[in-house]
Protein backbone atom coordinates (compact mmCIF):
# COMPACT_ATOMS: atom_id res chain seq x y z
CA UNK A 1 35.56 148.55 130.47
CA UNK A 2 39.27 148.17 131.23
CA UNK A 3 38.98 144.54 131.64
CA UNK A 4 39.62 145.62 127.52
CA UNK A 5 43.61 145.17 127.22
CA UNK A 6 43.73 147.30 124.49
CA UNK A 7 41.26 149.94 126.41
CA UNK A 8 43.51 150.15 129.32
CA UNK A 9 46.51 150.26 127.50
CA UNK A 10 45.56 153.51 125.06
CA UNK A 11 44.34 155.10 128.38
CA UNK A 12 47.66 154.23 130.66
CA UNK A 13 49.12 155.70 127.19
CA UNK A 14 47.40 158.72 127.58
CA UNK A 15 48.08 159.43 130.78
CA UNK A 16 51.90 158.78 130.92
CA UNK A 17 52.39 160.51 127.88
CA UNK A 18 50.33 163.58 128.69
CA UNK A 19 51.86 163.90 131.89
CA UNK A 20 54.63 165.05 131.05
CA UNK A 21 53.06 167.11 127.67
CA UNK A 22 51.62 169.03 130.57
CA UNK A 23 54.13 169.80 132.97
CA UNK A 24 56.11 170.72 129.45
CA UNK A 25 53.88 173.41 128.11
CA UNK A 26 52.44 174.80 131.10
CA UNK A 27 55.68 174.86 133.22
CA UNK A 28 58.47 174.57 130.73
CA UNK A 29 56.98 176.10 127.41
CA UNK A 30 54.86 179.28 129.12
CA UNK A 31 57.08 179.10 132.31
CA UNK A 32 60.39 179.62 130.21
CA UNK A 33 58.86 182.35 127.55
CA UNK A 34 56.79 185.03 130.62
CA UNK A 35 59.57 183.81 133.15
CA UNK A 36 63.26 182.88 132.04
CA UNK A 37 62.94 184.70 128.86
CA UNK A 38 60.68 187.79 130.02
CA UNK A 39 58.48 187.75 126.71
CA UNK A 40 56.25 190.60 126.13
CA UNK A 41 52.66 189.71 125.34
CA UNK A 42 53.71 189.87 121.36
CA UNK A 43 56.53 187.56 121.71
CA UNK A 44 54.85 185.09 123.73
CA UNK A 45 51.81 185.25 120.59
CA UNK A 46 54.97 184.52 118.71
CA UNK A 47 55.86 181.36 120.51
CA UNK A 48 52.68 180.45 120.42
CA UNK A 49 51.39 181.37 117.26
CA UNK A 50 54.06 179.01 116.02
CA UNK A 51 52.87 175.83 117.64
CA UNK A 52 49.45 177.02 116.46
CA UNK A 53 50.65 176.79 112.73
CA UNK A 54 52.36 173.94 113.17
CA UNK A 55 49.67 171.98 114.96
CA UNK A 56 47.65 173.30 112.04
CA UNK A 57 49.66 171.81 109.58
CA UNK A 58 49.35 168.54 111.66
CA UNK A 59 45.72 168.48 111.96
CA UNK A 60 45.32 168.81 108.40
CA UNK A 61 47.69 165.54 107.30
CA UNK A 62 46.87 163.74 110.87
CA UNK A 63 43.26 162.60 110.24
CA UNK A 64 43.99 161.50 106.99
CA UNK A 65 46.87 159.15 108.53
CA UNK A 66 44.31 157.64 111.16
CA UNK A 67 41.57 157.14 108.18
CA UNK A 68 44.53 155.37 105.95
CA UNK A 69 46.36 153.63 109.16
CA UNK A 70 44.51 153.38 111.88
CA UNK A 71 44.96 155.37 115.18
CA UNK A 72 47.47 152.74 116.99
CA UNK A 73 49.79 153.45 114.05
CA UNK A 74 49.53 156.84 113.67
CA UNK A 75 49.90 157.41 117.50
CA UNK A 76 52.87 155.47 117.88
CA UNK A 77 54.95 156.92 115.75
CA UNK A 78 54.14 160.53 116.89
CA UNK A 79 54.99 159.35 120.17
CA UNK A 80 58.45 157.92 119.36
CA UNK A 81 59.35 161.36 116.89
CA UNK A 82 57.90 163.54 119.77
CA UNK A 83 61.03 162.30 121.87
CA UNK A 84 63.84 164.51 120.41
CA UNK A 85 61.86 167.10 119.37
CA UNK A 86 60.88 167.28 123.37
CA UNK A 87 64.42 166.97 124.05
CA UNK A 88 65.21 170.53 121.35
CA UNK A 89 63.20 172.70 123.76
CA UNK A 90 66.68 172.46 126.32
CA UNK A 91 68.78 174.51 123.94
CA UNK A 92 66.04 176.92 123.33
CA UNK A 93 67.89 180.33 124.68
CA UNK A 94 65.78 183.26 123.18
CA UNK A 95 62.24 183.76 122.23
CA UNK A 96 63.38 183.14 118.36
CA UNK A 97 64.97 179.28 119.13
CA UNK A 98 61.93 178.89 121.82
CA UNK A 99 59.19 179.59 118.78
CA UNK A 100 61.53 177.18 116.44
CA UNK A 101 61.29 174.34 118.88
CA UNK A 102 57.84 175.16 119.53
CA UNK A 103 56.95 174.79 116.08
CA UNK A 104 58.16 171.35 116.09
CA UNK A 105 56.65 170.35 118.94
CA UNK A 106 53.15 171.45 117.31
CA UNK A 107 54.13 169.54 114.23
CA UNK A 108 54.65 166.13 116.00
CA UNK A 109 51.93 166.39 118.95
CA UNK A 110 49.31 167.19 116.73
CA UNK A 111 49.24 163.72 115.43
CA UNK A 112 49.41 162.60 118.86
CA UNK A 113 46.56 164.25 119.55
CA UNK A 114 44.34 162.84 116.58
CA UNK A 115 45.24 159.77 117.03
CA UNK A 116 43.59 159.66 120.28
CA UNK A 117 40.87 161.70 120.10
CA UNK A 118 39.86 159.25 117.05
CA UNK A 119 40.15 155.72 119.33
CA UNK A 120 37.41 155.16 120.90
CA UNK A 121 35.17 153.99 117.68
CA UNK A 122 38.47 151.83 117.16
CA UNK A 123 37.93 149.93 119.56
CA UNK A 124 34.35 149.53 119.81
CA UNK A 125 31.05 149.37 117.88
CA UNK A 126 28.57 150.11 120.95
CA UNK A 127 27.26 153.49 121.48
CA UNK A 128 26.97 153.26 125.40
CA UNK A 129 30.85 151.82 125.35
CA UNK A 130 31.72 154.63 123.01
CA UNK A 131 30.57 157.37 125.80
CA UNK A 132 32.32 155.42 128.51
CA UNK A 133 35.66 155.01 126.52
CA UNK A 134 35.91 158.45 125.21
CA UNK A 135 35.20 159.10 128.84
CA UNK A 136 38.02 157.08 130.35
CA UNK A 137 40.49 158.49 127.43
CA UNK A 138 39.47 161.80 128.63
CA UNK A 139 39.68 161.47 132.15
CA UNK A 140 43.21 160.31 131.77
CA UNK A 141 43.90 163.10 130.01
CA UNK A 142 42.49 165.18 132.68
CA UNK A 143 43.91 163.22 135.66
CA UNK A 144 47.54 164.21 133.56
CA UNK A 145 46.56 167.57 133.70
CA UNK A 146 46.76 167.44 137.80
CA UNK A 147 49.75 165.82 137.76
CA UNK A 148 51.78 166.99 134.81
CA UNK A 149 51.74 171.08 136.41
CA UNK A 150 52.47 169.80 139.53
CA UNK A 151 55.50 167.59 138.86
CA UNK A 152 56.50 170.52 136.14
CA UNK A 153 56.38 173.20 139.22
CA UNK A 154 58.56 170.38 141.34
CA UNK A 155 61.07 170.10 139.07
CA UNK A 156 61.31 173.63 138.28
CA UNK A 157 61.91 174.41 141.81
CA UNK A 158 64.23 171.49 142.76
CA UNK A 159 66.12 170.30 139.20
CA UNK A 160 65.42 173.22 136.39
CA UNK A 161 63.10 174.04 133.77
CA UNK A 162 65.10 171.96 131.30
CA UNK A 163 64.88 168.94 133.00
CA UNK A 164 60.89 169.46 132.39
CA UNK A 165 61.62 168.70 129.02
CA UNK A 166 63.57 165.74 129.70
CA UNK A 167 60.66 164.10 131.11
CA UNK A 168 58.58 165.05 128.72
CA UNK A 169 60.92 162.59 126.68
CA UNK A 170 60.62 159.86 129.22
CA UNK A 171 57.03 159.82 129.07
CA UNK A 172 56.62 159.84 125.53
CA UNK A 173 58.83 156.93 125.38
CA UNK A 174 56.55 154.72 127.78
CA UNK A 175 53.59 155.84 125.56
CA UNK A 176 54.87 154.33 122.62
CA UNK A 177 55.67 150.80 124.38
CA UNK A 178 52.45 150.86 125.86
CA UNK A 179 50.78 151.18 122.36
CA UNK A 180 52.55 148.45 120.78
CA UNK A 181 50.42 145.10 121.36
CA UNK A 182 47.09 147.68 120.78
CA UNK A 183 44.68 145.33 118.67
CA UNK A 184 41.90 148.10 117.28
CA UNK A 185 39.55 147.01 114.54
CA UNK A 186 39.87 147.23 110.58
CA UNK A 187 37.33 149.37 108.80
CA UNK A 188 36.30 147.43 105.03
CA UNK A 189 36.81 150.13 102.87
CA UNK A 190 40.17 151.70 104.50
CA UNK A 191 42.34 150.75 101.78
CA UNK A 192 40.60 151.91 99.02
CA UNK A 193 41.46 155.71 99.25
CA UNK A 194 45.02 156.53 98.80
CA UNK A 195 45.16 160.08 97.25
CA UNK A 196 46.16 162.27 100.48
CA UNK A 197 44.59 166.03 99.60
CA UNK A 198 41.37 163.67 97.97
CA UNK A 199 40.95 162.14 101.13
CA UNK A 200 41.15 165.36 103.04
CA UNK A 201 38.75 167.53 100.85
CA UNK A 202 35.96 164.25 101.42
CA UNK A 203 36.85 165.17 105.34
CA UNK A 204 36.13 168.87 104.92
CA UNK A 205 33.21 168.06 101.94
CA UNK A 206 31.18 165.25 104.43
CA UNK A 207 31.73 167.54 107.93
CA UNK A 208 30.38 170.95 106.36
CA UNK A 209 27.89 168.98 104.65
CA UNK A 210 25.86 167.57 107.58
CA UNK A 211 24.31 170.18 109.83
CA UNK A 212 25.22 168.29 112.96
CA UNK A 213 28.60 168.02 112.37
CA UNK A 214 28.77 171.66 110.93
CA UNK A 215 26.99 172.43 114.73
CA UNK A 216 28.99 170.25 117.10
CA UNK A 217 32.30 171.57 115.23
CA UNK A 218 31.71 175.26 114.91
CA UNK A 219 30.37 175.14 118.90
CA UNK A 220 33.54 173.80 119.53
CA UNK A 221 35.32 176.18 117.92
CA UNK A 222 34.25 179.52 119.88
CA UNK A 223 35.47 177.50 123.23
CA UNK A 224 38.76 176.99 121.07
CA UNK A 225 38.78 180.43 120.44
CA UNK A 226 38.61 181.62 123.88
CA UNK A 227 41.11 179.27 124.89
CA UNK A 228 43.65 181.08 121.99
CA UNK A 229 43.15 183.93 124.23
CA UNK A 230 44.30 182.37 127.58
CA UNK A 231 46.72 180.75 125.50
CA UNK A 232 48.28 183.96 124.69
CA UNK A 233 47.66 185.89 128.02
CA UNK A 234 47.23 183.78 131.14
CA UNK A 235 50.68 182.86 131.91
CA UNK A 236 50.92 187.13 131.94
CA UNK A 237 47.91 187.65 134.26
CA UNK A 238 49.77 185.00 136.75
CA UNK A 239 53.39 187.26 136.02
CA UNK A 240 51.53 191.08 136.36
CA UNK A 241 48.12 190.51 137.73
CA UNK A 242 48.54 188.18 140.34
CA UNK A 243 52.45 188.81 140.37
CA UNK A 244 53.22 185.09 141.70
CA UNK A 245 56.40 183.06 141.00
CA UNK A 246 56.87 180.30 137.94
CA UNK A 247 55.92 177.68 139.66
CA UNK A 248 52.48 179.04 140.89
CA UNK A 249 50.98 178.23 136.86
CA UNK A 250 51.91 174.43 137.63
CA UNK A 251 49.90 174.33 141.21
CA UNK A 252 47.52 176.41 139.72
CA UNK A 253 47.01 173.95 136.92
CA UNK A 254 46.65 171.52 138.79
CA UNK A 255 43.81 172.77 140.66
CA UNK A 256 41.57 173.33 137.54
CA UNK A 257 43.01 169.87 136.30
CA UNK A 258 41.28 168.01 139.72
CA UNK A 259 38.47 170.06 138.31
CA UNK A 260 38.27 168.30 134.72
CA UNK A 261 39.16 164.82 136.08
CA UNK A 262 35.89 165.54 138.33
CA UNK A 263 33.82 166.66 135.31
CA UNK A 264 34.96 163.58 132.84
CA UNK A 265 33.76 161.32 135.39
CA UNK A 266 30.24 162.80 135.58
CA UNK A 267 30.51 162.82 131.50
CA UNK A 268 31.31 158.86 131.74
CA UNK A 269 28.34 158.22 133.85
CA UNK A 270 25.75 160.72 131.80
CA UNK A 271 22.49 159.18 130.80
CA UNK A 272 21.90 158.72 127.10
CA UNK A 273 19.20 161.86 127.60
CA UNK A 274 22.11 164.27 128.29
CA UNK A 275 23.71 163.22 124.94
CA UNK A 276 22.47 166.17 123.49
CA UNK A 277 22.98 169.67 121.58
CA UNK A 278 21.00 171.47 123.71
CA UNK A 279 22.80 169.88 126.92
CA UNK A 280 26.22 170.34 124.84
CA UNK A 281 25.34 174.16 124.26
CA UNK A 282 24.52 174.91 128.00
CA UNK A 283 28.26 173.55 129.28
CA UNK A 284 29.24 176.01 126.23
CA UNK A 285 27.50 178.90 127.64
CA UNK A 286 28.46 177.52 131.71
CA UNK A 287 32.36 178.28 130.54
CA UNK A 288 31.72 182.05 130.73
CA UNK A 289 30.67 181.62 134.48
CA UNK A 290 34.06 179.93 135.23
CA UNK A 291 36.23 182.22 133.13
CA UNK A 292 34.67 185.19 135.18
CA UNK A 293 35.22 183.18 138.44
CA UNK A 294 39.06 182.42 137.62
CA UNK A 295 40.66 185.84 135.83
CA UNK A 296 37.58 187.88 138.10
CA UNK A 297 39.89 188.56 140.89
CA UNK A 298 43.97 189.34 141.27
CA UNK A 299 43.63 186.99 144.43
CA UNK A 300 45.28 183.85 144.74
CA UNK A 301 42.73 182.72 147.17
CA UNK A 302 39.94 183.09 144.53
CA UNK A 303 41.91 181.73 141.41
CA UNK A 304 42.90 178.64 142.97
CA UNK A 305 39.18 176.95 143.92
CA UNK A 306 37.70 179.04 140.93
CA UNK A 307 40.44 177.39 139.03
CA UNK A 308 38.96 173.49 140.04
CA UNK A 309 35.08 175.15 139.05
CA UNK A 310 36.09 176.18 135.68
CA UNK A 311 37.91 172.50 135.35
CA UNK A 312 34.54 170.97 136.17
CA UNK A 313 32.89 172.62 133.40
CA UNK A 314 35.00 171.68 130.98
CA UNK A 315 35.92 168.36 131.98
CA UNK A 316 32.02 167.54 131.36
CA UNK A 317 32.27 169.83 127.92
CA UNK A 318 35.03 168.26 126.11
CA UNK A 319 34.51 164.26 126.15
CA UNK A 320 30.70 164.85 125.07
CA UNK A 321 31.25 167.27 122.30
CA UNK A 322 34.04 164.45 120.93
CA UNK A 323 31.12 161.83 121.07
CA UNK A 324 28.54 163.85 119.92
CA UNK A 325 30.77 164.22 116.66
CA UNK A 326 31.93 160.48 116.95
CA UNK A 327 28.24 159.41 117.04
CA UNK A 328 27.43 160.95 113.30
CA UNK A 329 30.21 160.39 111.86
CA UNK A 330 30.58 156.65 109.40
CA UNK A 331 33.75 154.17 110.38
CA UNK A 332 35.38 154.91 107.64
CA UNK A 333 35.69 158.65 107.95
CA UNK A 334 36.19 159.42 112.11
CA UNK A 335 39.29 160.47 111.59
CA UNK A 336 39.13 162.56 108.91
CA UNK A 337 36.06 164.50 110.72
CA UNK A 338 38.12 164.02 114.15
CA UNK A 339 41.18 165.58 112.13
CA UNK A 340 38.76 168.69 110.94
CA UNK A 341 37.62 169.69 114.31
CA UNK A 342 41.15 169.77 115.27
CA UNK A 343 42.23 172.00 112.60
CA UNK A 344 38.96 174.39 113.65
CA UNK A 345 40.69 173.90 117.06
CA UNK A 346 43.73 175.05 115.87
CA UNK A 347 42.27 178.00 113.82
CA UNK A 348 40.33 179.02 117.36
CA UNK A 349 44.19 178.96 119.10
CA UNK A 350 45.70 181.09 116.39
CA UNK A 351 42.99 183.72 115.34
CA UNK A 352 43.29 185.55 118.76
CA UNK A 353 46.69 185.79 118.92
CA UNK A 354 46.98 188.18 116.03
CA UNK A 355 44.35 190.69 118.63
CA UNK A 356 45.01 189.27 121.77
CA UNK A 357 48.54 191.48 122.02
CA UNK A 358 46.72 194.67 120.68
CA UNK A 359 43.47 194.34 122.87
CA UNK A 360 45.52 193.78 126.05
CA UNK A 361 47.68 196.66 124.89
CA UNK A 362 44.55 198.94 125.15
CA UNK A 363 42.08 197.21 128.25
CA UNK A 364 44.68 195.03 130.00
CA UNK A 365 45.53 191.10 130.29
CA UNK A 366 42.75 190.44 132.81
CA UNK A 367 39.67 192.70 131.05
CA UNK A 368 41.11 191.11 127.67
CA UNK A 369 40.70 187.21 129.10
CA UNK A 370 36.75 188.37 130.89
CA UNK A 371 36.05 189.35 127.73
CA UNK A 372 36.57 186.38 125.76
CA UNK A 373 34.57 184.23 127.94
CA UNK A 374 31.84 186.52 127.78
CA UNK A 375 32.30 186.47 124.08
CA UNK A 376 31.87 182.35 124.39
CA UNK A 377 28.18 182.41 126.30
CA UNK A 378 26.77 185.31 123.07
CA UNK A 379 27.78 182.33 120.80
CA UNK A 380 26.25 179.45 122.67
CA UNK A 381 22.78 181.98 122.70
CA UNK A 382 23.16 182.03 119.22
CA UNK A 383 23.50 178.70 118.84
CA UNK A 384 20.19 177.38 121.16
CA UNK A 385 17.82 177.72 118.23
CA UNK A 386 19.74 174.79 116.22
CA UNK A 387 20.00 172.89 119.18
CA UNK A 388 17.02 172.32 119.40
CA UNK A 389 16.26 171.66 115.86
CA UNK A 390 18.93 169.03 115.86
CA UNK A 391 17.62 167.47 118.97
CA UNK A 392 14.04 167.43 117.53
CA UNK A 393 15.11 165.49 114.23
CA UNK A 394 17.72 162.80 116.06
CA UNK A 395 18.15 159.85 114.59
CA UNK A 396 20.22 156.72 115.37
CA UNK A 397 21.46 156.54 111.72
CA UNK A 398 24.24 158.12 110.60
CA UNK A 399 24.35 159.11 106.85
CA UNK A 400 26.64 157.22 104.72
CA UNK A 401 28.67 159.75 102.35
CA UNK A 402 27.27 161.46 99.76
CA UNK A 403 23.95 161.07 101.54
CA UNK A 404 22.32 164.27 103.60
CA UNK A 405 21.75 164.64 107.23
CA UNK A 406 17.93 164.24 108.23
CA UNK A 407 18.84 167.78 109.82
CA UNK A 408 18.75 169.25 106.48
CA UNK A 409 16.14 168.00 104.78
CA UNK A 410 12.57 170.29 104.94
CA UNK A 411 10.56 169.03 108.16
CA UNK A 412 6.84 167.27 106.64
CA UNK A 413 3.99 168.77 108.49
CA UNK A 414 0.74 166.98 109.24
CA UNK A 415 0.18 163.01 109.24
């Protein structure tokens, strides 16, 4: 598979850029709100709320860009406007300048994100290839999730926190070059739909219209929802529960990051059998066993290797849930239905940070983050039923739109 030039070079991309995406948000973006700037759990909901509605605002133009572009496109111009806006976060000196920057940030990596999430069917037409690509793209996402904490809590403790931000900019930069000689296919009918908000209510009208996408998606989203939580108290539970130093959420990280890279890899190599609801909706309902491993405890000891367990679970989660959704949706409309789940993604970051404040206010940080992953495994219980009506009525052919999902239609009876 990366024999591909154009394979390996979107997932060298990936990792380069997201290396240092990582070490910015969790060392330099959380480290410099809880840490340098002592934010309260409202004001860090704050900073992060306003990535939230910025990515949000991304999400909902990004898709639409990769549908009317194409992903190499898309991505490599988010890449080269992500440099200065990496470079703003140095001058950020209070928690109102930190949420401004932050905002930006969420307005330009958004697109970053889309664009990558929606490659894979880019660059191939094979379903098997499809798996193993989203695969690799994730696993070098996951693989920069080890590193990027890592070199984030180096620099931190031998540079600054700033200069975290500077090599965010360095790595964004190689991205882009990298991306450049990308040859990804053309779909046919691209260039016939030029109206922007058209195009996006077609997105919106074809995922909520097919039951499988509608499932896949709106799975997703409680996991997204739970991660708005940690989002808006982890970097606290490290700060008053486990009452470590900065650079402890970068090692940290890293741990649950060898944890995902190890998961992705067993996603890659899954038999077409697991490619399933049912299978999707167990690693759902698995995440509440790792959330209750890694906030169970205020000990170190446990956090770190419950950390790498909770990694594993999602590293196999994430890369299947993006090719379930990949595998029903047409050519001509992945990123569109790529850029929907990401603004449900967003949504699931933002929602909890208008509670998250209040509820640790009243049961504390750690109580607050158990809770939520309890709250994920009730969903994915509800959810078992449909998966295994969707597995029942599979079929290789996706539905072109304005036709309906076999899901949907009434199941005959007899012979």
């Amino acid at each position: 598979m990366l024999s591909n030039p154009s394979v390996r070079r979107v997932v060298l991309a990936r990792l380069i850029s997201r290396v240092g995406g990582e070490a910015a948000f969790f060392v330099g973006l959380w480290g410099k709100a809880a840490f340098e700037l002592e934010a309260t759990p409202s004001q860090l909901a704050v900073v992060m709320g306003s990535l939230g509605i910025a990515s949000l605002i991304g999400a909902s133009i990004s898709g639409v860009l990769v549908d009317r572009f194409d992903p190499r496109r898309v991505l490599l111009y988010a890449e080269l406007a992500f440099i200065p806006i990496a470079l703003s976060l140095i001058f950020a000196d209070s928690i109102g300048t930190l949420a401004i920057a932050a905002f930006l940030l969420g307005l330009v990596g958004t697109p970053v994100y889309t664009a990558i999430a929606s490659f894979a069917p880019f660059l191939t037409d094979d379903e098997d290839e499809l798996s193993r690509i989203n695969g690799l793209i994730e696993g070098a996402s996951w693989v920069a999730f080890v590193l990027g904490p890592a070199i984030g809590a180096l620099l931190v403790a031998t540079v600054s926190i700033d200069s975290i931000f500077v090599f965010d900019a360095v790595t964004s930069a190689i991205g882009a070059l990298l991306i450049l000689p990308v040859k990804v296919k053309q779909v046919a009918d691209k260039a016939e739909q030029r109206e922007g908000i058209k195009e996006l209510k077609e997105g919106f009208a074809y995922t909520y219209s097919h039951q499988r996408l509608r499932f896949y998606i709106w799975l997703g989203s409680s996991v997204w929802l739970m991660f708005g939580v940690f989002g808006a108290l982890e970097p606290l539970f490290f700060r008053d529960v486990l009452e470590v130093e900065i650079e402890t959420l970068g090692w940290v990280n890293s741990i649950l990051g060898i944890g995902l890279v190890a998961g992705t890899l067993i996603a890659s190599r899954l038999k077409a059998k697991f490619r399933t609801a049912r299978f999707v909706t167990i690693l759902v309902a698995m995440n509440a066993l790792g959330v209750l491993a890694y906030v169970g405890t205020d000990k170190l000891a446990v956090v770190v290797p419950s950390g790498a367990f909770w990694g594993l679970i999602i590293g196999m989660m994430a890369p299947l849930l993006r090719t379930m959704i990949q595998l029903n949706s047409p050519d001509q409309m992945v990123g569109r239905i790529m850029g929907v789940s990401h603004i449900h993604s967003e949504f699931g970051h933002l929602i909890p940070l208008a509670v998250a404040p209040w509820l640790a206010s009243l049961f504390g940080v750690q109580a607050t983050l158990i809770g939520a992953g309890v709250g994920v495994a009730v969903v994915a219980s509800l959810f078992w039923p449909r998966a295994t009506k969707l597995d029942r009525t599979r079929t290789t052919d996706v539905p072109s739109p304005g036709l309906p999902d076999p899901a949907d239609e009434p199941r005959t009876v007899g012979p």
